[in-house]
Protein backbone atom coordinates (compact mmCIF):
# COMPACT_ATOMS: atom_id res chain seq x y z
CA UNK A 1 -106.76 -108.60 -105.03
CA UNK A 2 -108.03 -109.72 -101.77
CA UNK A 3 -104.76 -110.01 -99.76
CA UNK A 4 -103.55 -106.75 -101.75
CA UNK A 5 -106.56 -105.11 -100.19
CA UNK A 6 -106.23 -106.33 -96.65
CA UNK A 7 -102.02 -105.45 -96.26
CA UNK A 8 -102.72 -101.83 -97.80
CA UNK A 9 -101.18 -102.33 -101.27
CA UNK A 10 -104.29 -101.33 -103.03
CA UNK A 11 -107.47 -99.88 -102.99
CA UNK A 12 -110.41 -102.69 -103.01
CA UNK A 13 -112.88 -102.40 -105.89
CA UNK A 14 -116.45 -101.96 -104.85
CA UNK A 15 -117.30 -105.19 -104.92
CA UNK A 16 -115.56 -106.07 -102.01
CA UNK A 17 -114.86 -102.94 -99.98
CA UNK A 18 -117.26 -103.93 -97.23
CA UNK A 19 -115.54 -106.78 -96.33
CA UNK A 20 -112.19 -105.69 -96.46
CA UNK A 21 -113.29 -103.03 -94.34
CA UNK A 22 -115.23 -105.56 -91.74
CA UNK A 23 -111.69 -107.64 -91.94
CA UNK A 24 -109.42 -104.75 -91.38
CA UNK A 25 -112.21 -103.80 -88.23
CA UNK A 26 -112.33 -107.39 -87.06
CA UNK A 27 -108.49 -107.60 -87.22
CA UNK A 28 -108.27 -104.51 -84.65
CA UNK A 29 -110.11 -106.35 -81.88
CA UNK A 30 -106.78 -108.51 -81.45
CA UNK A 31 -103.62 -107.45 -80.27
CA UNK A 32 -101.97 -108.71 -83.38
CA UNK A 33 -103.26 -109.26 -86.69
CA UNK A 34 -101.56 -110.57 -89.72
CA UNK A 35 -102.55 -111.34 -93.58
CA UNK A 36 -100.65 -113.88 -94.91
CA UNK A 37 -101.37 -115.79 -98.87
CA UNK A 38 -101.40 -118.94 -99.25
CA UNK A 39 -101.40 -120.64 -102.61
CA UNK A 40 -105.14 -122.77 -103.76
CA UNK A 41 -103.12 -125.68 -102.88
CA UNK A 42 -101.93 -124.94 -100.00
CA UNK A 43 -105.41 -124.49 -98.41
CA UNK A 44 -107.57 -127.06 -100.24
CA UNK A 45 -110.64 -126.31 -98.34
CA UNK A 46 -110.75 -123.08 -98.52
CA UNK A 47 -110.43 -122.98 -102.29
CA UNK A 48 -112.61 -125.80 -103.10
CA UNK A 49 -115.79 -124.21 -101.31
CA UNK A 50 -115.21 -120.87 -103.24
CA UNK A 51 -115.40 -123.12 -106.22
CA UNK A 52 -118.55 -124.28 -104.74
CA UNK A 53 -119.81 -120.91 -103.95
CA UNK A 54 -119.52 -119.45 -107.55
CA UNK A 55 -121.68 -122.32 -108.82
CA UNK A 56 -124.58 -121.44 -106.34
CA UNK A 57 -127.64 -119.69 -107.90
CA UNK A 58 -128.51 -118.09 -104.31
CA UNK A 59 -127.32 -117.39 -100.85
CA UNK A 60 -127.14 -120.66 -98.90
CA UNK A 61 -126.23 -121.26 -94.91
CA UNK A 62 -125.01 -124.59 -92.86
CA UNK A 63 -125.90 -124.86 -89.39
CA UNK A 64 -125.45 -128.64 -88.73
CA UNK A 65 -124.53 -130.07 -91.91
CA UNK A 66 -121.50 -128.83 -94.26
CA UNK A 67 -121.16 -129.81 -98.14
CA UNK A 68 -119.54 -133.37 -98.42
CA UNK A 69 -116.76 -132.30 -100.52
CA UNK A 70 -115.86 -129.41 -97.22
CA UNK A 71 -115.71 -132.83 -94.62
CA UNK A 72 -114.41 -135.10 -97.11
CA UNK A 73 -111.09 -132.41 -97.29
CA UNK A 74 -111.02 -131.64 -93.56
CA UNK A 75 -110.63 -135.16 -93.41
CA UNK A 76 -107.87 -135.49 -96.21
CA UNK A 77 -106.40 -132.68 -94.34
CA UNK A 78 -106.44 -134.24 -90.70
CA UNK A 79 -105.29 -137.43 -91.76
CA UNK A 80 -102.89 -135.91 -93.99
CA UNK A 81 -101.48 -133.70 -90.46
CA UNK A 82 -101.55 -136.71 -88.06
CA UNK A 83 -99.13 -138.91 -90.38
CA UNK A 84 -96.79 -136.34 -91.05
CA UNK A 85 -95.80 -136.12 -86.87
């Protein structure tokens, strides 16, 4: 629904429509901008802290530390990218 939103295929629900809209805006400030999917398993990270997000009971902020699972994957991730050179 999200990428559907952002390339103009659909209408975002309510729910969301203010930051599709701040996206689209954001996007404009470059002078190119383009929405791509990638599968959950192609971008581990990304998926596994909206996991993490669902299961918090209020708004929460990092601004040294991140969760352990987020570095333990961006680690996975760089290791992972350096042997495959």
């Amino acid at each position: 629904m999200i990428f559907h939103s952002l390339v103009g295929s659909t209408t975002p629900p309510s729910s969301i429509f203010n930051m599709i809209s701040g996206s689209l805006l954001q996007g404009k400030r470059f002078s190119e901008c383009k929405f791509s999917f990638v599968p959950w398993d192609g971008n581990r990270v990304a998926h596994e802290l909206a996991q993490y997000a669902r299961n918090l009971l209020e708004s929460s902020s990092w601004i040294e530390e991140n969760p352990c699972i987020i570095e333990q994957l961006v680690s996975q991730d760089v290791l992972f990218l350096s042997s495959s050179q």
